[in-house]
Structures are given as C-alpha cells and as structure tokens.
Protein backbone atom coordinates (compact mmCIF):
# COMPACT_ATOMS: atom_id res chain seq x y z
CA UNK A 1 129.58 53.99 115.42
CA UNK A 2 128.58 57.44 116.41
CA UNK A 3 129.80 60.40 113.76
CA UNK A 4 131.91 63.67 115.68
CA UNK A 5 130.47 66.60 113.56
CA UNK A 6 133.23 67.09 111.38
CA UNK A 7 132.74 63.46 109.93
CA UNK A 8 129.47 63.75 109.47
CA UNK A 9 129.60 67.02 107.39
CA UNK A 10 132.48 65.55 105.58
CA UNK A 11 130.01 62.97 104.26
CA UNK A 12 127.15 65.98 103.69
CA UNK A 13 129.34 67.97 102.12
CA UNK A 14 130.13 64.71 99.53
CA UNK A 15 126.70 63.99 99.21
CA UNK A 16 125.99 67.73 98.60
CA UNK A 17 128.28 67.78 95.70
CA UNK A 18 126.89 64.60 94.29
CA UNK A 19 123.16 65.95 94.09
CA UNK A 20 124.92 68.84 92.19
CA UNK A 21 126.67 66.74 90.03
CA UNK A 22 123.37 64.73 89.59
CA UNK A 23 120.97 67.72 89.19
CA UNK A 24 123.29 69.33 86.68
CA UNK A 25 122.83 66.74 84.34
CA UNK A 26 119.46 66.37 84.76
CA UNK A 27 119.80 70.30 83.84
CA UNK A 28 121.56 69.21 80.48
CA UNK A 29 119.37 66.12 79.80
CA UNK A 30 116.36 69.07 79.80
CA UNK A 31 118.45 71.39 77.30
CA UNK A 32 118.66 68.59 75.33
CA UNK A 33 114.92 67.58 75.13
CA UNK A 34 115.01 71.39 74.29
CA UNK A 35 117.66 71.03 71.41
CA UNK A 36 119.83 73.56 72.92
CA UNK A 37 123.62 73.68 72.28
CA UNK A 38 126.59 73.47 74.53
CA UNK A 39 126.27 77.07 76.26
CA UNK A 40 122.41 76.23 76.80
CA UNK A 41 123.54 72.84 78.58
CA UNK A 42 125.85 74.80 80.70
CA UNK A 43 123.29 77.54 81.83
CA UNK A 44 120.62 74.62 82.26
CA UNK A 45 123.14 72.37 84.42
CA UNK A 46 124.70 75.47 86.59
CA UNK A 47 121.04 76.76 87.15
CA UNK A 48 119.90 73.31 88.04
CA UNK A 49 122.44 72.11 90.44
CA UNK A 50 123.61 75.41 92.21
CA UNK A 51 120.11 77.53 91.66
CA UNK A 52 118.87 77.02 95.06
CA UNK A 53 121.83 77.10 97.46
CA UNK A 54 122.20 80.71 95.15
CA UNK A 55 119.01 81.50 95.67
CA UNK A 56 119.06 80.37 100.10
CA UNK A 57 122.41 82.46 100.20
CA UNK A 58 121.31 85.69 98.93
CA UNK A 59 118.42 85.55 100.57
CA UNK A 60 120.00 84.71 103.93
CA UNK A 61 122.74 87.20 103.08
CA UNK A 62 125.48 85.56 105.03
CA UNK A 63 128.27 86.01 102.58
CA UNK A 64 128.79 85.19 99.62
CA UNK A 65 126.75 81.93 98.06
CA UNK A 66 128.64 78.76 98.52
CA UNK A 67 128.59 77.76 95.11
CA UNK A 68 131.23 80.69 94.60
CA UNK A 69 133.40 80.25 97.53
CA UNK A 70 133.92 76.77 97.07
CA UNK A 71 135.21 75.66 93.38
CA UNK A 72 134.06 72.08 93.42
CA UNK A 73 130.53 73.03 93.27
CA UNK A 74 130.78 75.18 89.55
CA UNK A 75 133.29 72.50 88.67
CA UNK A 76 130.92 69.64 89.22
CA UNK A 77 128.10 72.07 87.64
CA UNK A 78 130.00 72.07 84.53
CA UNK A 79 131.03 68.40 84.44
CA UNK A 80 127.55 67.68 84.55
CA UNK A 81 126.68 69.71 81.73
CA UNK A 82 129.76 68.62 79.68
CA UNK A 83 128.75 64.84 80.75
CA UNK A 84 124.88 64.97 79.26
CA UNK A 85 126.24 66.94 76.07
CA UNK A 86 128.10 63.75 75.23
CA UNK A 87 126.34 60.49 77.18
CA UNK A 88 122.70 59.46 76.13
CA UNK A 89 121.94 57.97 79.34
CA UNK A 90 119.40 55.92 78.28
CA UNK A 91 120.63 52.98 80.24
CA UNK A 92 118.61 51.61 82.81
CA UNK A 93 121.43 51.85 86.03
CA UNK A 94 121.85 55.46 84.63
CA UNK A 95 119.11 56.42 85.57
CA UNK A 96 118.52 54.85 87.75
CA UNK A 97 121.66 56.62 89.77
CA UNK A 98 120.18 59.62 89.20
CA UNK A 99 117.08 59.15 90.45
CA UNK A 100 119.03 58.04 93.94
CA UNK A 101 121.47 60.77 93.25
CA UNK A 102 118.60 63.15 93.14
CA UNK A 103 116.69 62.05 95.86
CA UNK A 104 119.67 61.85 98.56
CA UNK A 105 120.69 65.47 97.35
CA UNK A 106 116.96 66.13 97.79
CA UNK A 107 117.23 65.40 101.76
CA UNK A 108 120.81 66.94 101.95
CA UNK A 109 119.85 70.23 100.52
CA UNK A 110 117.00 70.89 102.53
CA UNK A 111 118.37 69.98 105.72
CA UNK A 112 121.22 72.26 105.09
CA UNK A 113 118.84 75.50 104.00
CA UNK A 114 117.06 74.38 107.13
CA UNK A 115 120.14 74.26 109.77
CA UNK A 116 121.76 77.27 107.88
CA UNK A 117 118.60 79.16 108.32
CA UNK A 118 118.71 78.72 112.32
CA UNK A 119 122.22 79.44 112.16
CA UNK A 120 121.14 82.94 111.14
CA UNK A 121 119.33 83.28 114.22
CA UNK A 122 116.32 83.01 111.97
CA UNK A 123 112.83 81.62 113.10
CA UNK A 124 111.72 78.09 112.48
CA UNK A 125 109.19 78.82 109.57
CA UNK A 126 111.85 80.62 108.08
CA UNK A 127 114.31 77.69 107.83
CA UNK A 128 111.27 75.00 106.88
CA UNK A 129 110.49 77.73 103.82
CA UNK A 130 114.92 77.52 102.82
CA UNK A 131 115.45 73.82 103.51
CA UNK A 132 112.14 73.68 100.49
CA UNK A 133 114.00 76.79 98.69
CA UNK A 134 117.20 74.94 98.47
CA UNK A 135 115.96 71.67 97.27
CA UNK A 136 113.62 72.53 95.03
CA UNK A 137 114.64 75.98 94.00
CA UNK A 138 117.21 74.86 90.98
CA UNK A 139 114.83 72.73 89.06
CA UNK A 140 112.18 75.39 89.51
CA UNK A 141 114.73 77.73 87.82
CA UNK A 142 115.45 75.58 85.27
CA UNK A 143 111.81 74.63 84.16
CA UNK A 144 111.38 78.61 84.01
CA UNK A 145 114.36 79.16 81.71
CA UNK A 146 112.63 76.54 79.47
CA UNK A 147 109.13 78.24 79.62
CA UNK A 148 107.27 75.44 81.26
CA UNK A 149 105.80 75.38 84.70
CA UNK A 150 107.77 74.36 87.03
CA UNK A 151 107.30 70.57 87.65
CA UNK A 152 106.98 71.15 91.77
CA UNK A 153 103.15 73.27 90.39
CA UNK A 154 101.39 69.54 90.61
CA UNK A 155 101.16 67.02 88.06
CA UNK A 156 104.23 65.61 89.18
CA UNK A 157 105.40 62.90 91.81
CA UNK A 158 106.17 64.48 95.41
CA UNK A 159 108.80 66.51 95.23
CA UNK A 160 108.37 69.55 97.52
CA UNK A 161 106.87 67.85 100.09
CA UNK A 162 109.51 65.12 100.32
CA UNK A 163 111.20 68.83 100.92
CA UNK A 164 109.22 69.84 103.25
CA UNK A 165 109.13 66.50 105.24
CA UNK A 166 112.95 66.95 105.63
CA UNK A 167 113.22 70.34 106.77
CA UNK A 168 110.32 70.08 109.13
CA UNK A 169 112.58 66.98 111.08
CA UNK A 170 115.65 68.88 110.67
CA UNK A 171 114.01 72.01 112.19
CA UNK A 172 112.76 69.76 115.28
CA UNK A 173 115.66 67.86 116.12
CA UNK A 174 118.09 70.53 115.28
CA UNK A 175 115.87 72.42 118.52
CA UNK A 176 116.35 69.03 120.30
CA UNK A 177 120.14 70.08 120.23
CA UNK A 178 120.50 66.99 117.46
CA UNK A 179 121.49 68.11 114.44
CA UNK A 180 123.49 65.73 113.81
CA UNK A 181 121.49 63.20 113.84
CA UNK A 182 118.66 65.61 112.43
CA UNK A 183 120.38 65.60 109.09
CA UNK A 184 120.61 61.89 108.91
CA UNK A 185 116.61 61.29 109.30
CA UNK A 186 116.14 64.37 106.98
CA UNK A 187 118.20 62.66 104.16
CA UNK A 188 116.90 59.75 104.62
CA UNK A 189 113.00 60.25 105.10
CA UNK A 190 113.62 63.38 102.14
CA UNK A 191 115.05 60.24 99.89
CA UNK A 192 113.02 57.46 100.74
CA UNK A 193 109.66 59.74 100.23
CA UNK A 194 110.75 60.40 96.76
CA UNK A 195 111.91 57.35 96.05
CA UNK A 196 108.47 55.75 97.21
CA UNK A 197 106.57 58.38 95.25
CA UNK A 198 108.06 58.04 92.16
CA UNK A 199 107.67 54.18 92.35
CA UNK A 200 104.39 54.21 93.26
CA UNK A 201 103.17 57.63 91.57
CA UNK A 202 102.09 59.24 94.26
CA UNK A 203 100.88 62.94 93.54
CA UNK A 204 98.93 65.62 95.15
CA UNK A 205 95.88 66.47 94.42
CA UNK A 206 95.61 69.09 91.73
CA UNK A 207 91.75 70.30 92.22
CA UNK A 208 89.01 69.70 94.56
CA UNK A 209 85.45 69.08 92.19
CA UNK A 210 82.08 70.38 94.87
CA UNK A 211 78.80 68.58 93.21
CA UNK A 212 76.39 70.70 92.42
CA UNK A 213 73.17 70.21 94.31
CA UNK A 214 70.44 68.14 93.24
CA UNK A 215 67.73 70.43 92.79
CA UNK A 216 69.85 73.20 90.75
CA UNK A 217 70.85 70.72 88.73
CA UNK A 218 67.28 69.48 87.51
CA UNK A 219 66.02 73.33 87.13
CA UNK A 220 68.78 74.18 85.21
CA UNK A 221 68.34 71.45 83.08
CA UNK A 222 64.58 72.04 82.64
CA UNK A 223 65.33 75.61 81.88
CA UNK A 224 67.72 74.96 79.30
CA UNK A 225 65.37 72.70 77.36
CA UNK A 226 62.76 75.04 77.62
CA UNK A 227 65.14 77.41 75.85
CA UNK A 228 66.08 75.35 73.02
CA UNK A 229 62.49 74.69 72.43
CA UNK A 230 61.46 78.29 71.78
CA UNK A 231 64.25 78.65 70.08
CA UNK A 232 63.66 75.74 67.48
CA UNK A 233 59.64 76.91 67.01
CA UNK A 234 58.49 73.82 68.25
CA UNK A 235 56.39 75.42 70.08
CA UNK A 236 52.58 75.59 68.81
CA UNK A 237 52.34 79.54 67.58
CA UNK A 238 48.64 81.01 68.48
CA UNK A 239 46.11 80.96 65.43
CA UNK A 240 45.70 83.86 63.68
C-alpha cells in the first residue's frame, strides 16, 4: 500500500517523538550513573532528546526550533526524565526497547536534518553534515555536560556513521524526487546499521600503527645498548 505524504509524515512525526522519548531517558539513565538529582535528570533528558533538532534549527535559522513550537516534544523530554528518575530499567525488554527506540529515531532524525536542509535551498553536503547533526548532536551534548568525550569520538559501536549512511540515501533519493520513499530506506538502513553494530561490536578504527623499518630498528637498538654500557662502566677503562 503506497503512503500519500501526509501519512507518511504522520508516522515520522510518531516515530520522531518516540526517539525523543527514548533518548531522554537514556539522558536520565546517564544523570543517574552520574548521581545527579531530579533537575540534573531533566537538563540531561531535554539536552539528550531535543539537543540536535535545537542545534539543526538554529543553525538552519528557519524559525524557531521545533522542539518549541510543538509541545509534545518538551513534554515527552520531560516524561522521559521523570520516567528514569523513578524506573531502574534493568529489565532485559527495557532495554532492549530502547535500543530499537534509539536506533529507529537514529534513521528518523537524520533523514529529517537531511530533507529539512534541502528544503532551505541548501547544498547536498550541507544536509548530509544536519541529517549527522540531528542524530547525533543530543547525545554529544549530553556526554559534554557530563565531562566525558562524547561517545560518537571512537571507542564506541557505529553511531555516526549509521548517521551518515542515512542522510547520504536520503540526500540521493530526495534528488531522485523520492523522498518519500527516501525516508523509509534512511530509517531503516540508519536502524538496522546500529542495530547490527551493536550486536556484533562493530567499531571504527581508532589509530593506524606504521612499523618502523627494519634497519632503524636494529641501529637504534645497538645504540641504546651501547649507551647503557658506558653508562654502567663495563667498559674496560685504559691503564694508567
């Protein structure tokens, strides 16, 4: 059954709002690994779930941000935080439904930084670089607040590039005059490469070692020893 556009971002907008919901406890799950009380889980969740459609908006500077025109999204920020202040969720399907949460939201949000970037009459780069902003701009935020690196640096399961991934296909079919359908492979190859990642621990490589040549090696070894040897005096001395 094909989707008329007004559907369709029905259902975005739905699965927006979910990742928000999602992120924003994962926001207040983080304040409380940091033993923070209720205000901290509030700043952690709103930062977390609305941080980079904030962020996309201002930069875009086509009205005000979203997350202030439309209520549901600071509502939902808030639930979240008021949710992790009182559940553990240390359940197994918990987490579990965050982890989807998060990953659909992951596709969402960068196909819609991507579309809303070429709605702006803005070049492709420009919307790959928003659809990354908005998906991965909140928990970048977030890990700041809490004076860590941000978890999209490396050491990490793919994150940014399941980002990058989606805005790259919503950028090329959204050109193809299919952004309709753009949005659905962008959520769903965004999702399904962080789902695969984190089940399989897939990372990026975090440094690149060059061997040393050969011959340097051996030379500075031999000149090292022959350091520590006139160092220690076992050298013979000359007779006096």
């Amino acid at each position: 059954m094909d989707l008329n556009a007004e559907t369709f971002d029905d259902i975005l907008r739905s699965v927006d709002l979910g990742g928000v919901l999602a992120n924003a406890i994962l926001g207040g799950i983080a304040a409380r690994s940091a033993r923070l009380d209720l205000v901290g889980f509030v700043i952690l969740a709103v930062l977390s779930g609305l941080g980079g459609g904030i962020i996309r908006d201002t930069l875009l500077q086509q009205g005000p941000p979203v997350a202030l025109t439309d209520p549901a999204y600071l509502v939902l920020a808030v639930a979240g935080a008021v949710i992790a202040f009182f559940a553990p969720f240390r359940g197994q399907w918990s987490q579990r439904s965050l982890v989807l949460l998060d990953a659909l939201a992951l596709g969402a949000w960068a196909a819609v930084g991507a579309q809303k970037t070429l709605d702006a009459d803005l070049g492709w780069l420009a919307a790959v670089a928003m659809g990354v902003v908005t998906a991965v701009g909140g928990g970048a935020v977030r890990d700041v607040m809490l004076l860590r690196i941000p978890r999209i640096f490396g050491g990490n399961t793919l994150y940014a590039t399941s980002a990058l991934l989606s805005s790259v296909e919503m950028v090329v079919l959204s050109s193809l005059g299919l952004p309709t359908i753009g949005s659905l492979v962008a959520m769903a190859s965004g999702a399904g490469l962080s789902l695969l990642a984190r089940r399989y621990g897939w990372t990026l490589p975090t440094e690149i070692r060059i061997p040393r040549p050969r011959l340097l090696t051996d030379a500075g070894a031999r000149l090292r020893r022959r350091r520590t040897t006139g160092a220690s005096g076992d050298e013979a001395s000359p007779p006096a």
